[in-house]
PDB file of N, CA and C in Angstrom:
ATOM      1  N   UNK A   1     -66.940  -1.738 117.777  1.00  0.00           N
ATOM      2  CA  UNK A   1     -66.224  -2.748 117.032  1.00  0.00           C
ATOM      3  C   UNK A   1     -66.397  -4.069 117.728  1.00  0.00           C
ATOM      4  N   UNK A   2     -66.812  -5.081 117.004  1.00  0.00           N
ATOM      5  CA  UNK A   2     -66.843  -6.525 117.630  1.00  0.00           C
ATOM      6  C   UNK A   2     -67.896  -6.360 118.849  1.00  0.00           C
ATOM      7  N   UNK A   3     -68.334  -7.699 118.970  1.00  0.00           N
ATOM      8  CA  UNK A   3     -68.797  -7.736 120.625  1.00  0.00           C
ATOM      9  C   UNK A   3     -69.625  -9.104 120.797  1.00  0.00           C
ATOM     10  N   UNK A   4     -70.477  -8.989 121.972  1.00  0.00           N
ATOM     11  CA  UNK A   4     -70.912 -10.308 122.222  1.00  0.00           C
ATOM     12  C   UNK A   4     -72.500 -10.277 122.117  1.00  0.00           C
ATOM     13  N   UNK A   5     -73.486 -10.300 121.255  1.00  0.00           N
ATOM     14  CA  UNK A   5     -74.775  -9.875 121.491  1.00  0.00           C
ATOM     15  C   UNK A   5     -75.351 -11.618 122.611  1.00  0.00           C
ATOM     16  N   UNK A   6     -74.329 -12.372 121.644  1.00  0.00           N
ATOM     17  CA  UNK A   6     -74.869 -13.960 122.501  1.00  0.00           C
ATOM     18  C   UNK A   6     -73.846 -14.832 122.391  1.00  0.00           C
ATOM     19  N   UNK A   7     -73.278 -16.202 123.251  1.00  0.00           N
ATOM     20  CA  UNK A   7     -72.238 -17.022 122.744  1.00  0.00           C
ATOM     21  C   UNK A   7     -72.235 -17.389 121.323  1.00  0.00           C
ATOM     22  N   UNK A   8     -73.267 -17.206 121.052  1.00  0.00           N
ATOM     23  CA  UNK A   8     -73.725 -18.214 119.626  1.00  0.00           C
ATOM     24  C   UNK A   8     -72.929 -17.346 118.308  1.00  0.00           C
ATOM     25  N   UNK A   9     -72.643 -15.900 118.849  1.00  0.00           N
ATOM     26  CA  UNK A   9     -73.024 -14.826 117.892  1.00  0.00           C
ATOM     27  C   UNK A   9     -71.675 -13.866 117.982  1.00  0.00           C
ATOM     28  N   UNK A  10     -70.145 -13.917 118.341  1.00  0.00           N
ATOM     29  CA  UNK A  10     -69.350 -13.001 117.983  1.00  0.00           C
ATOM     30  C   UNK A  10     -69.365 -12.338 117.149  1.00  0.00           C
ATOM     31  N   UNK A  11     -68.744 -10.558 117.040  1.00  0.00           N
ATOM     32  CA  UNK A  11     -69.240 -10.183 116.237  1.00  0.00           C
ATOM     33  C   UNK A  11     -67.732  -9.432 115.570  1.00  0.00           C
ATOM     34  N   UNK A  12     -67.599  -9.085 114.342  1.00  0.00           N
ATOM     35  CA  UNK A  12     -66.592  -8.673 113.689  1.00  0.00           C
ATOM     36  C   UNK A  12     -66.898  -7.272 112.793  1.00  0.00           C
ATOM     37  N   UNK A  13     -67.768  -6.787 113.766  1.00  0.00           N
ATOM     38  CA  UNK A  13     -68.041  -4.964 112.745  1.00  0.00           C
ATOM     39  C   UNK A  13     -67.676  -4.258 113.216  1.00  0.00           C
ATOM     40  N   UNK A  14     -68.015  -3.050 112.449  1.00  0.00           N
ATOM     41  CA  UNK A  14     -67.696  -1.757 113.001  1.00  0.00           C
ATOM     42  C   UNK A  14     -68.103  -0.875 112.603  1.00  0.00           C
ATOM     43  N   UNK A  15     -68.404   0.067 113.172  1.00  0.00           N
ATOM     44  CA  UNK A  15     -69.537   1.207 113.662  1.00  0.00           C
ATOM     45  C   UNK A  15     -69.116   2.546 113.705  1.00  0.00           C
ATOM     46  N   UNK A  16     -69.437   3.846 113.151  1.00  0.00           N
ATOM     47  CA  UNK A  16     -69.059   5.239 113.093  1.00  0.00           C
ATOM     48  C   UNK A  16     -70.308   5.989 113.665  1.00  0.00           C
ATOM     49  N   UNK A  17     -69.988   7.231 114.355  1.00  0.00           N
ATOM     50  CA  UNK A  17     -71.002   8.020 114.491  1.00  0.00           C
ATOM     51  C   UNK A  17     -70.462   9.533 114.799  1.00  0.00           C
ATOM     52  N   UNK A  18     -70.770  10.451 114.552  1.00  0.00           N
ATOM     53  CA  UNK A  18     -70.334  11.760 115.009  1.00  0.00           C
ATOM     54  C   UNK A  18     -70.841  12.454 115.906  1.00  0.00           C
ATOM     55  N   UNK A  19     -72.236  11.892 116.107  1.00  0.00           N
ATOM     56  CA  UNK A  19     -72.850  12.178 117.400  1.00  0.00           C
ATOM     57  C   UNK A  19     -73.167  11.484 118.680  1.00  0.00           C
ATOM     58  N   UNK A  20     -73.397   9.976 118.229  1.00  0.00           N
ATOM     59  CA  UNK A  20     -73.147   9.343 119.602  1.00  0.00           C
ATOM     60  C   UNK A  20     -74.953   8.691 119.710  1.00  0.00           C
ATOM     61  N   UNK A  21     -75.562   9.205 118.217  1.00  0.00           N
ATOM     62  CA  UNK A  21     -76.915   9.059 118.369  1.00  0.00           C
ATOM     63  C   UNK A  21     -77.202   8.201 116.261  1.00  0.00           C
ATOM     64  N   UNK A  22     -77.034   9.161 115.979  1.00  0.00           N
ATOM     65  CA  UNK A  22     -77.055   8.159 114.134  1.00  0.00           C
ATOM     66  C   UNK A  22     -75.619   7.563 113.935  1.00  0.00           C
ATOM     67  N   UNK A  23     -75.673   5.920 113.754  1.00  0.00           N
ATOM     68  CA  UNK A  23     -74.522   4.950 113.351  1.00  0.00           C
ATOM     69  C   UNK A  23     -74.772   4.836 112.220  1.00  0.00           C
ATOM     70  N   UNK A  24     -73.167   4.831 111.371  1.00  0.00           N
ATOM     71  CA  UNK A  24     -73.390   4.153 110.091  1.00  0.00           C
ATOM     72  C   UNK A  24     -72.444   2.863 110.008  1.00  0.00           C
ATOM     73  N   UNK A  25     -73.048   1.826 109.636  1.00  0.00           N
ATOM     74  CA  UNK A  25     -72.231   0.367 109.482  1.00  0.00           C
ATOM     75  C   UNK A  25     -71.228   0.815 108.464  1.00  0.00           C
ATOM     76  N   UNK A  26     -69.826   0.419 108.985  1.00  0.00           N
ATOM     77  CA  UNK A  26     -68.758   1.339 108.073  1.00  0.00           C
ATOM     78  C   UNK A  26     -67.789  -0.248 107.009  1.00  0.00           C
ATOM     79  N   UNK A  27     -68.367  -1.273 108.477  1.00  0.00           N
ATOM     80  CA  UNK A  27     -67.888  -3.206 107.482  1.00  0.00           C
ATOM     81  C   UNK A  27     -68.779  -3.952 108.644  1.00  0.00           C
ATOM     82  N   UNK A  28     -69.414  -5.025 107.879  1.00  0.00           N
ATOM     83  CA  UNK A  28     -69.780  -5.932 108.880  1.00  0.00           C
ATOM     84  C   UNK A  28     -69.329  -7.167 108.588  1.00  0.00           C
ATOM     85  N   UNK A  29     -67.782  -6.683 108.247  1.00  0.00           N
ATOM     86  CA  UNK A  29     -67.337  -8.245 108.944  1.00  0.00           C
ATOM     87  C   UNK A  29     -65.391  -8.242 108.198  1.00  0.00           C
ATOM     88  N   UNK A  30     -65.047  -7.267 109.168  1.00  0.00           N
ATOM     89  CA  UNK A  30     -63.577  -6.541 109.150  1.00  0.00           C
ATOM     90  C   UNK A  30     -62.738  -8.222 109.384  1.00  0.00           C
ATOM     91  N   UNK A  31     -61.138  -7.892 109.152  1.00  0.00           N
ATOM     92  CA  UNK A  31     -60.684  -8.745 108.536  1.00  0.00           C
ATOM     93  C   UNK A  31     -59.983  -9.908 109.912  1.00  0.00           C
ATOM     94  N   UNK A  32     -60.525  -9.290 111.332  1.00  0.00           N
ATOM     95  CA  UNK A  32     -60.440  -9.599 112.229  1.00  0.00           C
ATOM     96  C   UNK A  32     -60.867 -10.558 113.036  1.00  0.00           C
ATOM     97  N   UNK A  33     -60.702 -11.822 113.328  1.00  0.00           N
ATOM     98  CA  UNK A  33     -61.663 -12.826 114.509  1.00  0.00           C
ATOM     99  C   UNK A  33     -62.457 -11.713 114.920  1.00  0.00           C
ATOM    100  N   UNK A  34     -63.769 -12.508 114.934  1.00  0.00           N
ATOM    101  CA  UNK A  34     -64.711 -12.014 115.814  1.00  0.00           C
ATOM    102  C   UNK A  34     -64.683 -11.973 117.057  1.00  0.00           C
ATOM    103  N   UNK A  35     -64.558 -11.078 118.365  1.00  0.00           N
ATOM    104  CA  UNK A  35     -64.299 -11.478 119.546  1.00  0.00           C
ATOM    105  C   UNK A  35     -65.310 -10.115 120.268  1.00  0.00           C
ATOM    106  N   UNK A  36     -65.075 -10.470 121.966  1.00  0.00           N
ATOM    107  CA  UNK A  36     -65.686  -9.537 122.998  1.00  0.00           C
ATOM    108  C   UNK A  36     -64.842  -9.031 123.563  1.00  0.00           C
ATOM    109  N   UNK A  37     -64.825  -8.591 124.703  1.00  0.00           N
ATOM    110  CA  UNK A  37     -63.623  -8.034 125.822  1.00  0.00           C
ATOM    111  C   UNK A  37     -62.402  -7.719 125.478  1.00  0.00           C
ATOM    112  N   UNK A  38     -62.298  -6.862 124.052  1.00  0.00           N
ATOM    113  CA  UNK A  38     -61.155  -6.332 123.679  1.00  0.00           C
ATOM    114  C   UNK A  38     -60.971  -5.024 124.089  1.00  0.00           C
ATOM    115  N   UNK A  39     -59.817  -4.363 123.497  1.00  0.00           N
ATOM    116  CA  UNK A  39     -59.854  -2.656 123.742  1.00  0.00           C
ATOM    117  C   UNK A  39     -59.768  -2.245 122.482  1.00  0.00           C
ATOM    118  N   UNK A  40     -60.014  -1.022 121.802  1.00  0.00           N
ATOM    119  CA  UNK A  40     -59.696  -0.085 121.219  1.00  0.00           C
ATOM    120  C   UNK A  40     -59.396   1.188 121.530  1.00  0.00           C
ATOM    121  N   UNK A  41     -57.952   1.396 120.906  1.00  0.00           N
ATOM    122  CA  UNK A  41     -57.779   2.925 121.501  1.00  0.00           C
ATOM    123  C   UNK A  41     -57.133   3.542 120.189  1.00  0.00           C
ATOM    124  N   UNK A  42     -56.987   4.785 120.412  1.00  0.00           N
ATOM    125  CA  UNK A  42     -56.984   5.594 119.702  1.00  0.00           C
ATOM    126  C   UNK A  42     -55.523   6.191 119.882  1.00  0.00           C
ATOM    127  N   UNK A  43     -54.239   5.997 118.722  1.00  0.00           N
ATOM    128  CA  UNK A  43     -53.144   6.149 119.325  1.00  0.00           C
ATOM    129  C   UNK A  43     -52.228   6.635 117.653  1.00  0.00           C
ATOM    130  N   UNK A  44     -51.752   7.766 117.640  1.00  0.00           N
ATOM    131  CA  UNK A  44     -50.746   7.887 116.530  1.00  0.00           C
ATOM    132  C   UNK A  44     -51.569   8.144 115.467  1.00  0.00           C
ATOM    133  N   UNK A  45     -52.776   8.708 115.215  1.00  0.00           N
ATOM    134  CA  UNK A  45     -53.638   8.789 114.154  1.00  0.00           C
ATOM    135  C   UNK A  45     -54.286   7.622 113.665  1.00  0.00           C
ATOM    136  N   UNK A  46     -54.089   6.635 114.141  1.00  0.00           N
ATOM    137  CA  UNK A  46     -55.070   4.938 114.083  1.00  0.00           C
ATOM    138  C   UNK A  46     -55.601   4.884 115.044  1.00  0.00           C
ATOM    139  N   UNK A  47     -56.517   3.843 114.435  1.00  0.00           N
ATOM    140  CA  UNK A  47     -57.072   2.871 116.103  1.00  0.00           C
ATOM    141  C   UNK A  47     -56.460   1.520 116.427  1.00  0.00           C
ATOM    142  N   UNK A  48     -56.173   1.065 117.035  1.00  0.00           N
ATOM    143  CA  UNK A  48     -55.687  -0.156 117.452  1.00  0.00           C
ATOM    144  C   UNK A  48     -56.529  -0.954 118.358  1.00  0.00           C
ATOM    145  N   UNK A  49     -57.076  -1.964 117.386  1.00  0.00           N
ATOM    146  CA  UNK A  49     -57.733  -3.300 118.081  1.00  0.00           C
ATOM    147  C   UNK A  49     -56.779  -4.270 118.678  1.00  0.00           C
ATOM    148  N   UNK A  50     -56.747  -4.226 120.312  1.00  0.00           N
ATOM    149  CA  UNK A  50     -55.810  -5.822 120.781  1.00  0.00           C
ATOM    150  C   UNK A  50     -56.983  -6.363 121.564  1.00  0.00           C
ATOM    151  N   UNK A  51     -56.183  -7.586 121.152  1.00  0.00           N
ATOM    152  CA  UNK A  51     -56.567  -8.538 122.136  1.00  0.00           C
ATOM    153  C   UNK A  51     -58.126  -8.807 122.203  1.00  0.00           C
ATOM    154  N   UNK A  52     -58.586  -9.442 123.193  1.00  0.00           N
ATOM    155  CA  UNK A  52     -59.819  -9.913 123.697  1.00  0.00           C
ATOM    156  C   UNK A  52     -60.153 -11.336 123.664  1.00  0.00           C
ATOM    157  N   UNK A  53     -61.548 -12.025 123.073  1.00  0.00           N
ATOM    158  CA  UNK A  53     -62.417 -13.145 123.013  1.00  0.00           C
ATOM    159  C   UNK A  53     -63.577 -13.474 123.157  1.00  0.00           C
ATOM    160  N   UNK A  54     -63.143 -14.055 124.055  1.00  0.00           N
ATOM    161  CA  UNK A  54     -64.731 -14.746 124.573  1.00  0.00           C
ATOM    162  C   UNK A  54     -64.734 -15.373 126.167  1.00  0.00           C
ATOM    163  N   UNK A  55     -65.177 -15.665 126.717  1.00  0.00           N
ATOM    164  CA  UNK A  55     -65.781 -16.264 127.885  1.00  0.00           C
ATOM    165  C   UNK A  55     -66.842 -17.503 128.397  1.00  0.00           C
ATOM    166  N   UNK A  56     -67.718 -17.491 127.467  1.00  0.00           N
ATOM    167  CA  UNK A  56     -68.879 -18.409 126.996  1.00  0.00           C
ATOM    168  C   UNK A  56     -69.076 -18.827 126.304  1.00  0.00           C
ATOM    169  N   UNK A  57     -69.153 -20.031 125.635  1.00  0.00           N
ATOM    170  CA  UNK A  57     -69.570 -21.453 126.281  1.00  0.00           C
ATOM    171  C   UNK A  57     -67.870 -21.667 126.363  1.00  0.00           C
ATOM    172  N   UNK A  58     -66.903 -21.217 125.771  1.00  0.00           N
ATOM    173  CA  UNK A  58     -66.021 -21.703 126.698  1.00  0.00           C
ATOM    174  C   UNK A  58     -64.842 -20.539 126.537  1.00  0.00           C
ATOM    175  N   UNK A  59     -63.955 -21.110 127.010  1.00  0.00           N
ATOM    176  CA  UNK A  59     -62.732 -19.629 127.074  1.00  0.00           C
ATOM    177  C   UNK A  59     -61.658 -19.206 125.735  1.00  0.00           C
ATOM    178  N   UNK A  60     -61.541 -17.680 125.423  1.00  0.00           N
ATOM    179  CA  UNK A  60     -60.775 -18.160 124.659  1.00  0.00           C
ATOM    180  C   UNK A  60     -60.356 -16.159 124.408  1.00  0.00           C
ATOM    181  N   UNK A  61     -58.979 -16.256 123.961  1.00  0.00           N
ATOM    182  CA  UNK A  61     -58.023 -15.380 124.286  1.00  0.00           C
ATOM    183  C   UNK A  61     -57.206 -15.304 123.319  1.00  0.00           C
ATOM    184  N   UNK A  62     -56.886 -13.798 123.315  1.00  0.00           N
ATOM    185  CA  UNK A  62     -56.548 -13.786 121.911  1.00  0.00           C
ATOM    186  C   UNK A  62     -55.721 -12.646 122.738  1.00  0.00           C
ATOM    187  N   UNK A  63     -54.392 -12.425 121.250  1.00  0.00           N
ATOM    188  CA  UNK A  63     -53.257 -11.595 121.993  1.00  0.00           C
ATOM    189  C   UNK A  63     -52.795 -10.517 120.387  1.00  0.00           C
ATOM    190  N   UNK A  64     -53.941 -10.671 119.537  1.00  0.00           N
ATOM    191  CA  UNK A  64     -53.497  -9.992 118.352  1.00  0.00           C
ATOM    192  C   UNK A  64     -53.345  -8.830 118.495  1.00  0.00           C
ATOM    193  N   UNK A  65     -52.890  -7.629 117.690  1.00  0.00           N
ATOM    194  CA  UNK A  65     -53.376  -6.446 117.591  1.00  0.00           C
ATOM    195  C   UNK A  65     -53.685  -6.075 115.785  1.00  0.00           C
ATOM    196  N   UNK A  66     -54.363  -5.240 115.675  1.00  0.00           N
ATOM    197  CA  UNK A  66     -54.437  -4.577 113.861  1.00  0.00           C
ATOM    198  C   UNK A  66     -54.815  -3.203 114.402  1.00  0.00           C
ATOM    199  N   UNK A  67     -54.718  -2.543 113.183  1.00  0.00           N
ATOM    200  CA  UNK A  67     -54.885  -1.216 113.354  1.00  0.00           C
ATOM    201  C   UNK A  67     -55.359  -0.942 111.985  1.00  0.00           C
ATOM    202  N   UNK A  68     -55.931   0.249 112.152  1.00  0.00           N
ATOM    203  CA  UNK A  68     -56.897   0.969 111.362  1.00  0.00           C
ATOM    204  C   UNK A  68     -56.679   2.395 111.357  1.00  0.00           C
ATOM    205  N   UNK A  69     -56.527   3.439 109.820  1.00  0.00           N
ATOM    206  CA  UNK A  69     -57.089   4.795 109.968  1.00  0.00           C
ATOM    207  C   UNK A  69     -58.867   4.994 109.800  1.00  0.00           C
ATOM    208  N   UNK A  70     -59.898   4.297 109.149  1.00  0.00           N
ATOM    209  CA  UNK A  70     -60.824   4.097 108.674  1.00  0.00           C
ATOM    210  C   UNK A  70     -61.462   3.354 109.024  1.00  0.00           C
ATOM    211  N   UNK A  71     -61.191   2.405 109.709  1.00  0.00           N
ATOM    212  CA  UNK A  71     -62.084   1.154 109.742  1.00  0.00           C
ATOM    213  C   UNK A  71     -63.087   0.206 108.956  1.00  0.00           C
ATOM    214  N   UNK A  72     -62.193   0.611 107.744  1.00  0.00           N
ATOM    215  CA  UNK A  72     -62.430  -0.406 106.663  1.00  0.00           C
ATOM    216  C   UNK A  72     -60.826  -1.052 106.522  1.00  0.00           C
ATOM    217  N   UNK A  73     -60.059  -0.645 106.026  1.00  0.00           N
ATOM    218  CA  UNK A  73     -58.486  -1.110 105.424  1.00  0.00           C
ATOM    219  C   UNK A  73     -58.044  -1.225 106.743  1.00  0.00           C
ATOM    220  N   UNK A  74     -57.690  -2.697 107.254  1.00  0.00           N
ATOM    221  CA  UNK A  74     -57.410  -3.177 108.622  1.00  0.00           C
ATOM    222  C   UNK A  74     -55.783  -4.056 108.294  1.00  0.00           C
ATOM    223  N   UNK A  75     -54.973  -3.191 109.336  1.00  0.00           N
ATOM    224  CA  UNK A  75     -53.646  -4.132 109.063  1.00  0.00           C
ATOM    225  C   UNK A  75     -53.330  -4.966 110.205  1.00  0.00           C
ATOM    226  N   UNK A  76     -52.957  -6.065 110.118  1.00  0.00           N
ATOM    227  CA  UNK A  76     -52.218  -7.034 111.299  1.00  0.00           C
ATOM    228  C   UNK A  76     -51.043  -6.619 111.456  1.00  0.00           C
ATOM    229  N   UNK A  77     -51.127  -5.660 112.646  1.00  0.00           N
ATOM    230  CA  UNK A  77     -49.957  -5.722 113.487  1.00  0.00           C
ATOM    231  C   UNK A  77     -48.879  -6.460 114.299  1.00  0.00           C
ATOM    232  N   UNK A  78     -49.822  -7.147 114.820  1.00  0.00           N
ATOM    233  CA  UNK A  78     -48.609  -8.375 115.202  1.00  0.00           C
ATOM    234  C   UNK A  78     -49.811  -9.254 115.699  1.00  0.00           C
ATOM    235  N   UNK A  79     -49.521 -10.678 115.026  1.00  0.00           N
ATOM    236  CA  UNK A  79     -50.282 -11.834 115.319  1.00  0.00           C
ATOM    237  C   UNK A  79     -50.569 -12.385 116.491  1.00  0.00           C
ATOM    238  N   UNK A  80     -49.765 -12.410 117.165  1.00  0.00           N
ATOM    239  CA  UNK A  80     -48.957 -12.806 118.465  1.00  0.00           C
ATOM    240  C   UNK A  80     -48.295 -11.557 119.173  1.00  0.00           C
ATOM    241  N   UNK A  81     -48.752 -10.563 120.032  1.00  0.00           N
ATOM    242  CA  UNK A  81     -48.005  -9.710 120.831  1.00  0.00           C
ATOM    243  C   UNK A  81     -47.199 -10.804 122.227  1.00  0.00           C
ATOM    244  N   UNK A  82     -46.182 -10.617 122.654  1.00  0.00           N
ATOM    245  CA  UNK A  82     -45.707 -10.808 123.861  1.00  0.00           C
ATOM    246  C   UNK A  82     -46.249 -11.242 125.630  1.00  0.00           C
ATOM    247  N   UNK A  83     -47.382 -10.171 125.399  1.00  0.00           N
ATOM    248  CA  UNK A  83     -48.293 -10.568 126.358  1.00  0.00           C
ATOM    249  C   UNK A  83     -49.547 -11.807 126.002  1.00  0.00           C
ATOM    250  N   UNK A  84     -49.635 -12.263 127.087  1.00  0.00           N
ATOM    251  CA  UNK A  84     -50.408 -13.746 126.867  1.00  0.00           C
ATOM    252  C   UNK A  84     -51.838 -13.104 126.597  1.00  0.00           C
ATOM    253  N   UNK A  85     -52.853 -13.981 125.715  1.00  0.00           N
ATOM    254  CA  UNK A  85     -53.967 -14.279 125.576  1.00  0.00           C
ATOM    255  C   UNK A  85     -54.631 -13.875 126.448  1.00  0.00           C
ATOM    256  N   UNK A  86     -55.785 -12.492 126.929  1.00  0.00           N
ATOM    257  CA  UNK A  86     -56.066 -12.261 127.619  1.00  0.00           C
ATOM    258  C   UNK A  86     -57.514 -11.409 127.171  1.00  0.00           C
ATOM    259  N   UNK A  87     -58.451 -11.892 128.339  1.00  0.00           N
ATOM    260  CA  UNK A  87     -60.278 -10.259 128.001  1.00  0.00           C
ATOM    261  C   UNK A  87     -59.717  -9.964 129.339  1.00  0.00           C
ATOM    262  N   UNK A  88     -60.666  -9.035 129.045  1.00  0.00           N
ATOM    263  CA  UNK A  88     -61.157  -7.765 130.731  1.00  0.00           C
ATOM    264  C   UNK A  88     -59.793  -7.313 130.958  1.00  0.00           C
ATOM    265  N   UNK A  89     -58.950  -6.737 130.113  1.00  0.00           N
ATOM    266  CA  UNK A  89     -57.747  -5.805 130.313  1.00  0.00           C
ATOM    267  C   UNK A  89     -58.181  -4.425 129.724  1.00  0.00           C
ATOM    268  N   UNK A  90     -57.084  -3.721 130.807  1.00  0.00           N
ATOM    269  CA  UNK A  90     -57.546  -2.250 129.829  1.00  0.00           C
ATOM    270  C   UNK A  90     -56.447  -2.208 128.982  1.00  0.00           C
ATOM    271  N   UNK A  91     -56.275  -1.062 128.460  1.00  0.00           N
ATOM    272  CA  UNK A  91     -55.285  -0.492 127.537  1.00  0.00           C
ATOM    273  C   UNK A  91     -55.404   1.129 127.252  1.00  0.00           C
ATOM    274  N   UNK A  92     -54.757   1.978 126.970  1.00  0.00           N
ATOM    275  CA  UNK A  92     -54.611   3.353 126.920  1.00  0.00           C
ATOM    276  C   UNK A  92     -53.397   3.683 126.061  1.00  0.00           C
ATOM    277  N   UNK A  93     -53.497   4.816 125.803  1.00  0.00           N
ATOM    278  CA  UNK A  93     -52.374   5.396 124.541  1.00  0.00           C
ATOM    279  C   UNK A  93     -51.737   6.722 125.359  1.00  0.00           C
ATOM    280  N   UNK A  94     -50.099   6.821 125.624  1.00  0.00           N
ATOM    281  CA  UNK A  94     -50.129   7.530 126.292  1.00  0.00           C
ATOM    282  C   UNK A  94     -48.058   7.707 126.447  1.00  0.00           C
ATOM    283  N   UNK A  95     -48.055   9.385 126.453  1.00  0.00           N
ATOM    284  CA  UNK A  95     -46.533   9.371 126.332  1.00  0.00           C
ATOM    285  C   UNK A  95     -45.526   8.900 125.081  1.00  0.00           C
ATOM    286  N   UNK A  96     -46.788   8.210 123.866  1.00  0.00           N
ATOM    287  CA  UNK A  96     -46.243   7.925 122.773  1.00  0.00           C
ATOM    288  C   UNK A  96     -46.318   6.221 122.843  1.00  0.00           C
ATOM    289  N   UNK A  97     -47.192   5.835 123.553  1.00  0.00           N
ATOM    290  CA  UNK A  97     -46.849   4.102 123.711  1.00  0.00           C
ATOM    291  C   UNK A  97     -48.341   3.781 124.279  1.00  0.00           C
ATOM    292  N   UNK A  98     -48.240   2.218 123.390  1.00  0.00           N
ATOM    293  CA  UNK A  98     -50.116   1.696 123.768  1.00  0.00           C
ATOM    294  C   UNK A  98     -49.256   1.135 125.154  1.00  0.00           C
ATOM    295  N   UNK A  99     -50.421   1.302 125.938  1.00  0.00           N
ATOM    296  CA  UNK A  99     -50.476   0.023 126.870  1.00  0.00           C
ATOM    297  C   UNK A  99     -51.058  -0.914 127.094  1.00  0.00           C
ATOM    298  N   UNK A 100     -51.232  -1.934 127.794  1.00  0.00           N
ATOM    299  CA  UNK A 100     -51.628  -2.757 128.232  1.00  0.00           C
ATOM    300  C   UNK A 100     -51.682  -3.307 129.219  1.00  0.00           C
ATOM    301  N   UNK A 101     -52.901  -3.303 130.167  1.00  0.00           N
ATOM    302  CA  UNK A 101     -53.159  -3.345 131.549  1.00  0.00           C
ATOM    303  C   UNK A 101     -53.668  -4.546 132.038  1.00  0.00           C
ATOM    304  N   UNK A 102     -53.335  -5.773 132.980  1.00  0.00           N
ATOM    305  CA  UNK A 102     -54.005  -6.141 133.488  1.00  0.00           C
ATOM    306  C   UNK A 102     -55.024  -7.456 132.589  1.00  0.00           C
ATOM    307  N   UNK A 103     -55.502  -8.058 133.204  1.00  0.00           N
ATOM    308  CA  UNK A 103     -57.192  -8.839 132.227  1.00  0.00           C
ATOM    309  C   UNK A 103     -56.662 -10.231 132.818  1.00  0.00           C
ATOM    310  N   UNK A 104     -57.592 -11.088 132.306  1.00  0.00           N
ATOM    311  CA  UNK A 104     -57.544 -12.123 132.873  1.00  0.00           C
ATOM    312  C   UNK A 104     -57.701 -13.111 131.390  1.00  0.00           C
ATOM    313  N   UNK A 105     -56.899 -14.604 132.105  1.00  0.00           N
ATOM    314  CA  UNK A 105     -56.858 -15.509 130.963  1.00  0.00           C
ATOM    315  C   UNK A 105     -57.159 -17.026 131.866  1.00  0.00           C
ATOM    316  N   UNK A 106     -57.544 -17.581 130.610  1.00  0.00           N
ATOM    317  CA  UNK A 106     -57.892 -19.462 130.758  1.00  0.00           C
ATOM    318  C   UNK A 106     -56.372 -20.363 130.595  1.00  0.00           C
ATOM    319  N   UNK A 107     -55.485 -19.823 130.690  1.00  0.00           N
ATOM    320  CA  UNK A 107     -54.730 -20.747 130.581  1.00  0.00           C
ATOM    321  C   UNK A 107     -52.556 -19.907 130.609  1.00  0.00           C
ATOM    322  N   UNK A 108     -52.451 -19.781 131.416  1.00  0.00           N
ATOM    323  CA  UNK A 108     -53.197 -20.399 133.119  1.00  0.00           C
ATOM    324  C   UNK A 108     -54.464 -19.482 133.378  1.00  0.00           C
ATOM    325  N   UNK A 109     -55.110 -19.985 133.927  1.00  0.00           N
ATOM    326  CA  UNK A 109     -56.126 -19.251 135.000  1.00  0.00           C
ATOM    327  C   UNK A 109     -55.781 -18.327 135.712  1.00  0.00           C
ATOM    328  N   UNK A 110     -55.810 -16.911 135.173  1.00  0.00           N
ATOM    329  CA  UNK A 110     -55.467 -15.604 136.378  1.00  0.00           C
ATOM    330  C   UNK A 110     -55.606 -15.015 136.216  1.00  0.00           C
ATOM    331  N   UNK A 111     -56.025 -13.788 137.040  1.00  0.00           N
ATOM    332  CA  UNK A 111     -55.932 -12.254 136.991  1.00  0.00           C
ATOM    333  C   UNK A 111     -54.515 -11.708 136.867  1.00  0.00           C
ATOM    334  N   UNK A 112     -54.047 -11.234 135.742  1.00  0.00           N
ATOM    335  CA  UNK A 112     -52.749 -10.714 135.367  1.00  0.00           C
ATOM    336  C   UNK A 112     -52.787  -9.287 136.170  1.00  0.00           C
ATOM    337  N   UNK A 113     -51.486  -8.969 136.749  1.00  0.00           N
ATOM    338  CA  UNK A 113     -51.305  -7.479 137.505  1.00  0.00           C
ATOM    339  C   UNK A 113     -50.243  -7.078 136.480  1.00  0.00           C
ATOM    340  N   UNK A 114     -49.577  -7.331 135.243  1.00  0.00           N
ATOM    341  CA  UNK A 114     -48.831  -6.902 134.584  1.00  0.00           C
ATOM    342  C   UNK A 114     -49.085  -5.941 134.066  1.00  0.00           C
ATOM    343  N   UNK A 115     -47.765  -5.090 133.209  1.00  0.00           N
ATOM    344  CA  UNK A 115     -48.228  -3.785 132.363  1.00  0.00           C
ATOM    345  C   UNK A 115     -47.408  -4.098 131.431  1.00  0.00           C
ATOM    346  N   UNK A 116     -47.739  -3.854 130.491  1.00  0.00           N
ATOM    347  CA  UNK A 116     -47.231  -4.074 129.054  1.00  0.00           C
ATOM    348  C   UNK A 116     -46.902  -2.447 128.386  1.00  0.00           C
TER     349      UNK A 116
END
């Protein structure tokens, strides 16, 4: 889902496979900003896209989440989550609750040690 092939070029698709070897383009161009350094996880019978961006040519951070059973019919979960604008975080599904780990942001400038 999404990614960075070049600055020039964010990307807003998404991708199925059952083997890990034949993809089928399932939308190329879901209802989501295009971004890189997000997570997807797999939580409650959806997937949940948070967060991510970009890095190059300049910074930029995003704190959304949507979710998906299909990855076509995409809902906005919350526009704005609580935690700040952040790439290079992890996230995991676990005990009944997403998390959110860590990543770093442009504004302020930092490596976050938080858990969400």
């Amino acid at each position: 889902m999404g990614g960075w092939p070049s600055a020039e070029s964010l990307r807003n698709d998404v991708w199925r496979t059952g083997d890990g070897d034949s993809w089928i383009l399932v939308t190329a161009d879901a209802p989501w900003a295009p971004r890189a350094y997000h997570q997807l996880v797999a939580h409650a019978g959806r997937l949940y896209l948070l967060g991510g961006g970009n890095y190059t040519p300049g910074y930029q951070g995003r704190n959304d989440v949507w979710s998906t059973e299909d990855g076509v019919a995409w809902r906005l979960e919350a526009e704005s989550a609580p935690w700040l604008p952040r790439i290079w975080f992890s996230a995991v599904s676990n005990r009944g609750y997403l998390w959110v780990l860590g990543g770093f942001s442009d504004g302020p400038y930092r490596n976050w040690e938080d858990v969400w």
